[in-house]
Protein backbone atom coordinates (compact mmCIF):
# COMPACT_ATOMS: atom_id res chain seq x y z
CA UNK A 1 38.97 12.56 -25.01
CA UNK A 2 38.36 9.33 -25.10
CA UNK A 3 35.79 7.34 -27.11
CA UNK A 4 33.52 6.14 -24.59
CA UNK A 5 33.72 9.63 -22.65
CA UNK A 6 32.12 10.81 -25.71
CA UNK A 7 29.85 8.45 -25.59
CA UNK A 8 28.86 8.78 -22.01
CA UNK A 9 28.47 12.59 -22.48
CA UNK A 10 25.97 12.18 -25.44
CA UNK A 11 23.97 10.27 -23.31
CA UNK A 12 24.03 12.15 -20.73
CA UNK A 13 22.67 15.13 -23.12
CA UNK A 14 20.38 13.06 -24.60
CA UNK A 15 18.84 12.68 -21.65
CA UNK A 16 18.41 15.83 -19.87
CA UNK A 17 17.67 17.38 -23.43
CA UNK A 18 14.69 15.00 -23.31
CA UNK A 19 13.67 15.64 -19.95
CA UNK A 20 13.59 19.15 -20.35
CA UNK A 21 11.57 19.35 -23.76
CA UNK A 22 9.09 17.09 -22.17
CA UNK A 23 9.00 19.25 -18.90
CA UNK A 24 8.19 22.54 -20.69
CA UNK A 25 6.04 20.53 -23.54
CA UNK A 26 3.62 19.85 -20.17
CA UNK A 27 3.91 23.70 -19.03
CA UNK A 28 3.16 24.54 -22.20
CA UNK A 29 -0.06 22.99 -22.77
CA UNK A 30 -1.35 23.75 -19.27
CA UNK A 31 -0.93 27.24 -19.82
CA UNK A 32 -3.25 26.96 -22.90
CA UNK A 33 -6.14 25.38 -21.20
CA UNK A 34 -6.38 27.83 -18.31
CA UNK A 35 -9.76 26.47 -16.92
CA UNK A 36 -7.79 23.64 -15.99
CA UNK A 37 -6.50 25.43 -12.82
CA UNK A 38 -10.39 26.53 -12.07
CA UNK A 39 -11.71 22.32 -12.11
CA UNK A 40 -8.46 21.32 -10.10
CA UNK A 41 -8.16 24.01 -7.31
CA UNK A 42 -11.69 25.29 -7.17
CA UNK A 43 -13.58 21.80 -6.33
CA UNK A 44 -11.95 21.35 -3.34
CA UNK A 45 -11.07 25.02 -2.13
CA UNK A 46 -15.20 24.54 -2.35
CA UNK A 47 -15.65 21.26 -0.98
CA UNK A 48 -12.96 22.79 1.99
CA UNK A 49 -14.91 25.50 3.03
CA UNK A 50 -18.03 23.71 3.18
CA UNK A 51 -16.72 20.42 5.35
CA UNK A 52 -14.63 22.54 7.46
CA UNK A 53 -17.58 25.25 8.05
CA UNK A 54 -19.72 22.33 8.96
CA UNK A 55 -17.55 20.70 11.23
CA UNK A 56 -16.33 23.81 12.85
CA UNK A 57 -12.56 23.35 11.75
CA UNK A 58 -11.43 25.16 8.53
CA UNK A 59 -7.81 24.49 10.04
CA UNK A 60 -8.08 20.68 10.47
CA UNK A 61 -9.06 19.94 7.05
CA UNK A 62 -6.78 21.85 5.27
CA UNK A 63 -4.56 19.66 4.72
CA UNK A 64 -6.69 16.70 3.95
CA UNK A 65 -8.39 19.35 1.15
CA UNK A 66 -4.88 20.27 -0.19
CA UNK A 67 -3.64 16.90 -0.47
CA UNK A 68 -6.84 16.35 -2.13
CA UNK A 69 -6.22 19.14 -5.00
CA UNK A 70 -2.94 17.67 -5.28
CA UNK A 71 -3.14 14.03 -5.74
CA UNK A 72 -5.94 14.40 -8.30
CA UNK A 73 -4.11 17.18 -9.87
CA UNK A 74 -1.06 15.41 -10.22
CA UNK A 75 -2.49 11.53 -11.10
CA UNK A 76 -4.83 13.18 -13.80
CA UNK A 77 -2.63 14.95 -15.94
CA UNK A 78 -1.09 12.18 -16.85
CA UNK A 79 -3.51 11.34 -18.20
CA UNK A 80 -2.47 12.84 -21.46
CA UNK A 81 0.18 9.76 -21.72
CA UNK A 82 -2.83 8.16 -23.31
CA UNK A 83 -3.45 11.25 -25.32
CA UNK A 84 -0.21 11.26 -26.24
CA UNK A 85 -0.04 7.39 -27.58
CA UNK A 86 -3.22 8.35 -29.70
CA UNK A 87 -2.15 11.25 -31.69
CA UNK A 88 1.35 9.40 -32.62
CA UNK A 89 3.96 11.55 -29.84
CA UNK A 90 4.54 8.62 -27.64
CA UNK A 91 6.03 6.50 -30.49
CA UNK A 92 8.44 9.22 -31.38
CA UNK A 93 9.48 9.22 -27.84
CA UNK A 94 10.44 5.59 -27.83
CA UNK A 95 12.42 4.94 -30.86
CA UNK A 96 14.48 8.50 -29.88
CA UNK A 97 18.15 7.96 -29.16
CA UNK A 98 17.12 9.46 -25.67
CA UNK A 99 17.02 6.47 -22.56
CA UNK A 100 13.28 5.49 -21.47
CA UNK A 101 14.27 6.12 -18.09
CA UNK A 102 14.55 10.04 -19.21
CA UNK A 103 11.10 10.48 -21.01
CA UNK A 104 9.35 8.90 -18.02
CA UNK A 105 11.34 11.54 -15.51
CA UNK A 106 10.34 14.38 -17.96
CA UNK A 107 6.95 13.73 -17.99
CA UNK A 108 6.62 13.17 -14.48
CA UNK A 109 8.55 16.30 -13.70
CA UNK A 110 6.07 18.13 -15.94
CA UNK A 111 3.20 16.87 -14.19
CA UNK A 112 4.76 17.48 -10.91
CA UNK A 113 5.53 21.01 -11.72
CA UNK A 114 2.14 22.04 -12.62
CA UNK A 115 0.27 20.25 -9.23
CA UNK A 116 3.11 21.84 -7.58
CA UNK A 117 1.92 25.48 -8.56
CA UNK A 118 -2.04 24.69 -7.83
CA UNK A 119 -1.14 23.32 -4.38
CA UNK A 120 0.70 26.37 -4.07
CA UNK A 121 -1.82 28.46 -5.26
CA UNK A 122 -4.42 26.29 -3.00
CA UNK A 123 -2.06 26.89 -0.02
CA UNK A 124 -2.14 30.97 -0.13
CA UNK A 125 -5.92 30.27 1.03
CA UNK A 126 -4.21 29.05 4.67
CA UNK A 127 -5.21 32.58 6.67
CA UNK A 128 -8.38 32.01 6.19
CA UNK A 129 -8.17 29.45 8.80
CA UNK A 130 -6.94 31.70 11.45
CA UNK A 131 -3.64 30.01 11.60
CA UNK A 132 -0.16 30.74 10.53
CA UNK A 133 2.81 28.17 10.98
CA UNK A 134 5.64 31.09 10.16
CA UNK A 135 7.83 31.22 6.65
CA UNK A 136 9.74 28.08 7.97
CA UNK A 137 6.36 26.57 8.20
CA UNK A 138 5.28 27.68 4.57
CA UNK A 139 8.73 26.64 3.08
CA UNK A 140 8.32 23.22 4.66
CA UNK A 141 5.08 23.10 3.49
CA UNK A 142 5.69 23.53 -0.18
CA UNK A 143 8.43 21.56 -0.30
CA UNK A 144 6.33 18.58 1.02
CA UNK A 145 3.46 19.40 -1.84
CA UNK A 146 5.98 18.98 -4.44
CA UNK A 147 6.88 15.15 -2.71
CA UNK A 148 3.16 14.51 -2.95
CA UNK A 149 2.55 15.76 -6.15
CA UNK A 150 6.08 13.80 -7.64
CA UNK A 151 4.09 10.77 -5.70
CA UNK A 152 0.76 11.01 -7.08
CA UNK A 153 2.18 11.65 -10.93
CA UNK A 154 4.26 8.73 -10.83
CA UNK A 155 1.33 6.65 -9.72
CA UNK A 156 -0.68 8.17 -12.70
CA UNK A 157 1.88 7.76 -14.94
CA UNK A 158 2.08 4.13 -13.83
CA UNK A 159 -1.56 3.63 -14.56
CA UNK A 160 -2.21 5.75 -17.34
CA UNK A 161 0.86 3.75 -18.90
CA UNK A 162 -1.40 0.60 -18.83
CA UNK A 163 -4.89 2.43 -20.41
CA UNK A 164 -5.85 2.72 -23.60
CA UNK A 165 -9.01 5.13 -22.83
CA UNK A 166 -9.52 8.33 -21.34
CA UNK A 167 -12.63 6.83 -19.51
CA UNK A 168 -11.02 3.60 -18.57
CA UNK A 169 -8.19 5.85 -16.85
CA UNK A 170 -10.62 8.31 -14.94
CA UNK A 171 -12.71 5.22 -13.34
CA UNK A 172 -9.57 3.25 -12.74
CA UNK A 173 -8.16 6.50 -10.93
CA UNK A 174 -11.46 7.53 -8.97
CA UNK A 175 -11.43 3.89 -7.58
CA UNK A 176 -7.69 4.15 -6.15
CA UNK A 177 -7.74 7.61 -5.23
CA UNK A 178 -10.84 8.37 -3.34
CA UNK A 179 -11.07 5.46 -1.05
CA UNK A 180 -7.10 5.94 -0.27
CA UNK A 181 -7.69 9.91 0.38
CA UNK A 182 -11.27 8.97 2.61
CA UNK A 183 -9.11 6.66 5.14
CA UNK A 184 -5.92 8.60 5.00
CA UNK A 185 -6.60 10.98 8.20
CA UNK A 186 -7.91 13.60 6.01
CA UNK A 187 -11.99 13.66 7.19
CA UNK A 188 -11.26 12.42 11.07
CA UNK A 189 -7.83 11.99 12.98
CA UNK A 190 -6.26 8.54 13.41
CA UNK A 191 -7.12 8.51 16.97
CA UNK A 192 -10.51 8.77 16.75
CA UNK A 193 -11.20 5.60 14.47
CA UNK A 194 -12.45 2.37 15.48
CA UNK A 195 -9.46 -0.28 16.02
CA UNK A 196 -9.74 -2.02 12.27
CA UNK A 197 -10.21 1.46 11.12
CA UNK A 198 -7.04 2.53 12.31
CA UNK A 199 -4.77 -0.17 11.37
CA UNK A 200 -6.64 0.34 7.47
CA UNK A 201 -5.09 3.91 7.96
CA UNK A 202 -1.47 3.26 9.22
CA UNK A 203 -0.90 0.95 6.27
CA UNK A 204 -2.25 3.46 3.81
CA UNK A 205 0.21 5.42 2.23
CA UNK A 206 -1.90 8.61 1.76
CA UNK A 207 -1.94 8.78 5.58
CA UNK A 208 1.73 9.17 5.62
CA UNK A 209 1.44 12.31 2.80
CA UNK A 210 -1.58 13.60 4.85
CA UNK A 211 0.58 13.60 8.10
CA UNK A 212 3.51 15.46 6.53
CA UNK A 213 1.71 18.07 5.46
CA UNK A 214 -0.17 18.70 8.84
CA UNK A 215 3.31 18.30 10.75
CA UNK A 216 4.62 21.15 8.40
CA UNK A 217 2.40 23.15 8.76
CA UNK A 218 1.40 22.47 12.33
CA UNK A 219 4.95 22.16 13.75
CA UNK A 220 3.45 19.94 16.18
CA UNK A 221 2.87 16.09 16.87
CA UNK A 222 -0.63 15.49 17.10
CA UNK A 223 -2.38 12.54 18.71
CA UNK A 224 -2.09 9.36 16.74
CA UNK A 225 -0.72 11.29 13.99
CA UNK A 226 2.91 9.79 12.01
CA UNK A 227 6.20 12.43 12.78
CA UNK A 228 7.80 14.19 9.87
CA UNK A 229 10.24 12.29 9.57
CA UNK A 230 8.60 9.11 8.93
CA UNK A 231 6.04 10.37 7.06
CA UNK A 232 8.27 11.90 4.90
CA UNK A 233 10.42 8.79 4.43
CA UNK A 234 7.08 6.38 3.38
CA UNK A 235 6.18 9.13 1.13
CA UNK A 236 9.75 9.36 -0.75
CA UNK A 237 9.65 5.53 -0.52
CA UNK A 238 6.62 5.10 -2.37
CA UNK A 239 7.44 7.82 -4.91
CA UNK A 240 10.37 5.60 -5.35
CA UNK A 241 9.47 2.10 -5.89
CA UNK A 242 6.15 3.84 -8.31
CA UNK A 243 9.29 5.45 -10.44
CA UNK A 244 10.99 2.33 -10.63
CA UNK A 245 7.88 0.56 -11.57
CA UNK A 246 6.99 3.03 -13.90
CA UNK A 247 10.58 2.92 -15.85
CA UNK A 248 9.86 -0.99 -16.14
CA UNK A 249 6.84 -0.55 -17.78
CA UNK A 250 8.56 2.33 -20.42
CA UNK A 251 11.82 -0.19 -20.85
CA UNK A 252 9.62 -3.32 -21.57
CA UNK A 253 7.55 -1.48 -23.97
CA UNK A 254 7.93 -1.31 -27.65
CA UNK A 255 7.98 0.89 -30.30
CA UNK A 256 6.10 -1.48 -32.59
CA UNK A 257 3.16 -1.72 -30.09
CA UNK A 258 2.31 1.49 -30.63
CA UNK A 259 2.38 1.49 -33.97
């Protein structure tokens, strides 16, 4: 075999070595701090029930209230990037032989994994609206909850990557998040907004991850409401240009500035 094949293939397992320590590292911890999974799916399986009882609709903001558990799931786990930098683990990271482009996958993977699982978990709760899209339905649906949690992580990770505090990153996050999830189609459809309103929504990418969801589930397209398809494409698209972003930051970053 030739020398650079060698070296190619050492790479190669350097990298998906590191992505998988760093993906089971995340499981790992989450499994030790169980009440984790009572804060992230609990708040809004109780904020659900009593919007939707109020309004009459249990069905028409359930996916607004998953995407919700999700995205602030996903975006605040990272959060222990910063915990990570403090207690010395995010230096040993960089000056590994493994590529930057691999730690940042691994941890986002992690991440992803575990809001994966809660929207799951969040998403058993769906007969209690009265409505059932089928398995096909079900399968679509989780397979969309894992592009919006890979989304919202890599837009955590993106963010965290820039904080130096715990507190900085939960008031940075609450200010992107909230206002993004409030216009995104979740609390009233698209059609029913005022004209300014509207265009605020179509150009907000939480709309997009909002709209897949419901068109999984709901197999149908509702008024004013993005298709599938291109809801799923602005969602992957966005989860794409954050990852690239987010390997820019790790690759301009180093070693000695965490020291």
């Amino acid at each position: 075999m030739k020398p650079g094949r060698v070296s190619e293939g050492r790479k190669g397992m350097h990298f998906w070595l590191a992505v998988g320590t760093l993906w089971r590292r995340d499981l790992v911890r989450f499994w030790r701090e169980k009440a984790r999974v009572l804060g992230y799916v609990g708040s809004p399986l109780v904020f659900w029930l009593l919007i939707g009882s109020g309004f009459g609709d249990l069905a028409f903001f359930f996916p607004g209230a998953l995407v919700l558990t999700v995205m602030f799931s996903a975006a605040f786990s990272t959060m222990s990037l910063i915990e990570d930098r403090r207690e010395g683990f995010l230096l040993s990271m960089l000056v590994s032989p493994a590529p930057r482009s691999s730690m940042v996958l691994g941890k986002i993977l992690g991440s992803s994994t575990l809001a994966w699982i809660q929207g799951v978990v969040f998403l058993c709760f769906l007969p209690a609206t009265g409505y059932w899209p089928g398995a096909a339905g079900i399968l679509g649906a989780a397979a969309v909850i894992f592009l919006i949690a890979f989304t919202f992580t890599v837009l955590g990770f993106a963010i965290a990557w820039q904080m130096d505090s715990t507190q900085g990153f939960h008031a940075v996050m609450n200010l992107v998040l909230l206002p993004l999830w409030l216009v995104s189609g979740a609390l009233f459809p698209i059609a029913s907004a005022h004209g300014w309103v509207q265009w605020l929504m179509r150009l907000n990418p939480v709309t997009y991850t909002v709209a897949a969801l419901r068109q999984s589930l709901e197999r149908g397209a509702a008024a004013g409401v993005p298709p599938l398809s291109t809801s799923v494409l602005v969602t992957a698209a966005f989860a794409i240009l954050l990852f690239a972003a987010s390997t820019m930051f790790a690759r301009r970053t180093s070693a000695g500035s965490f020291a």
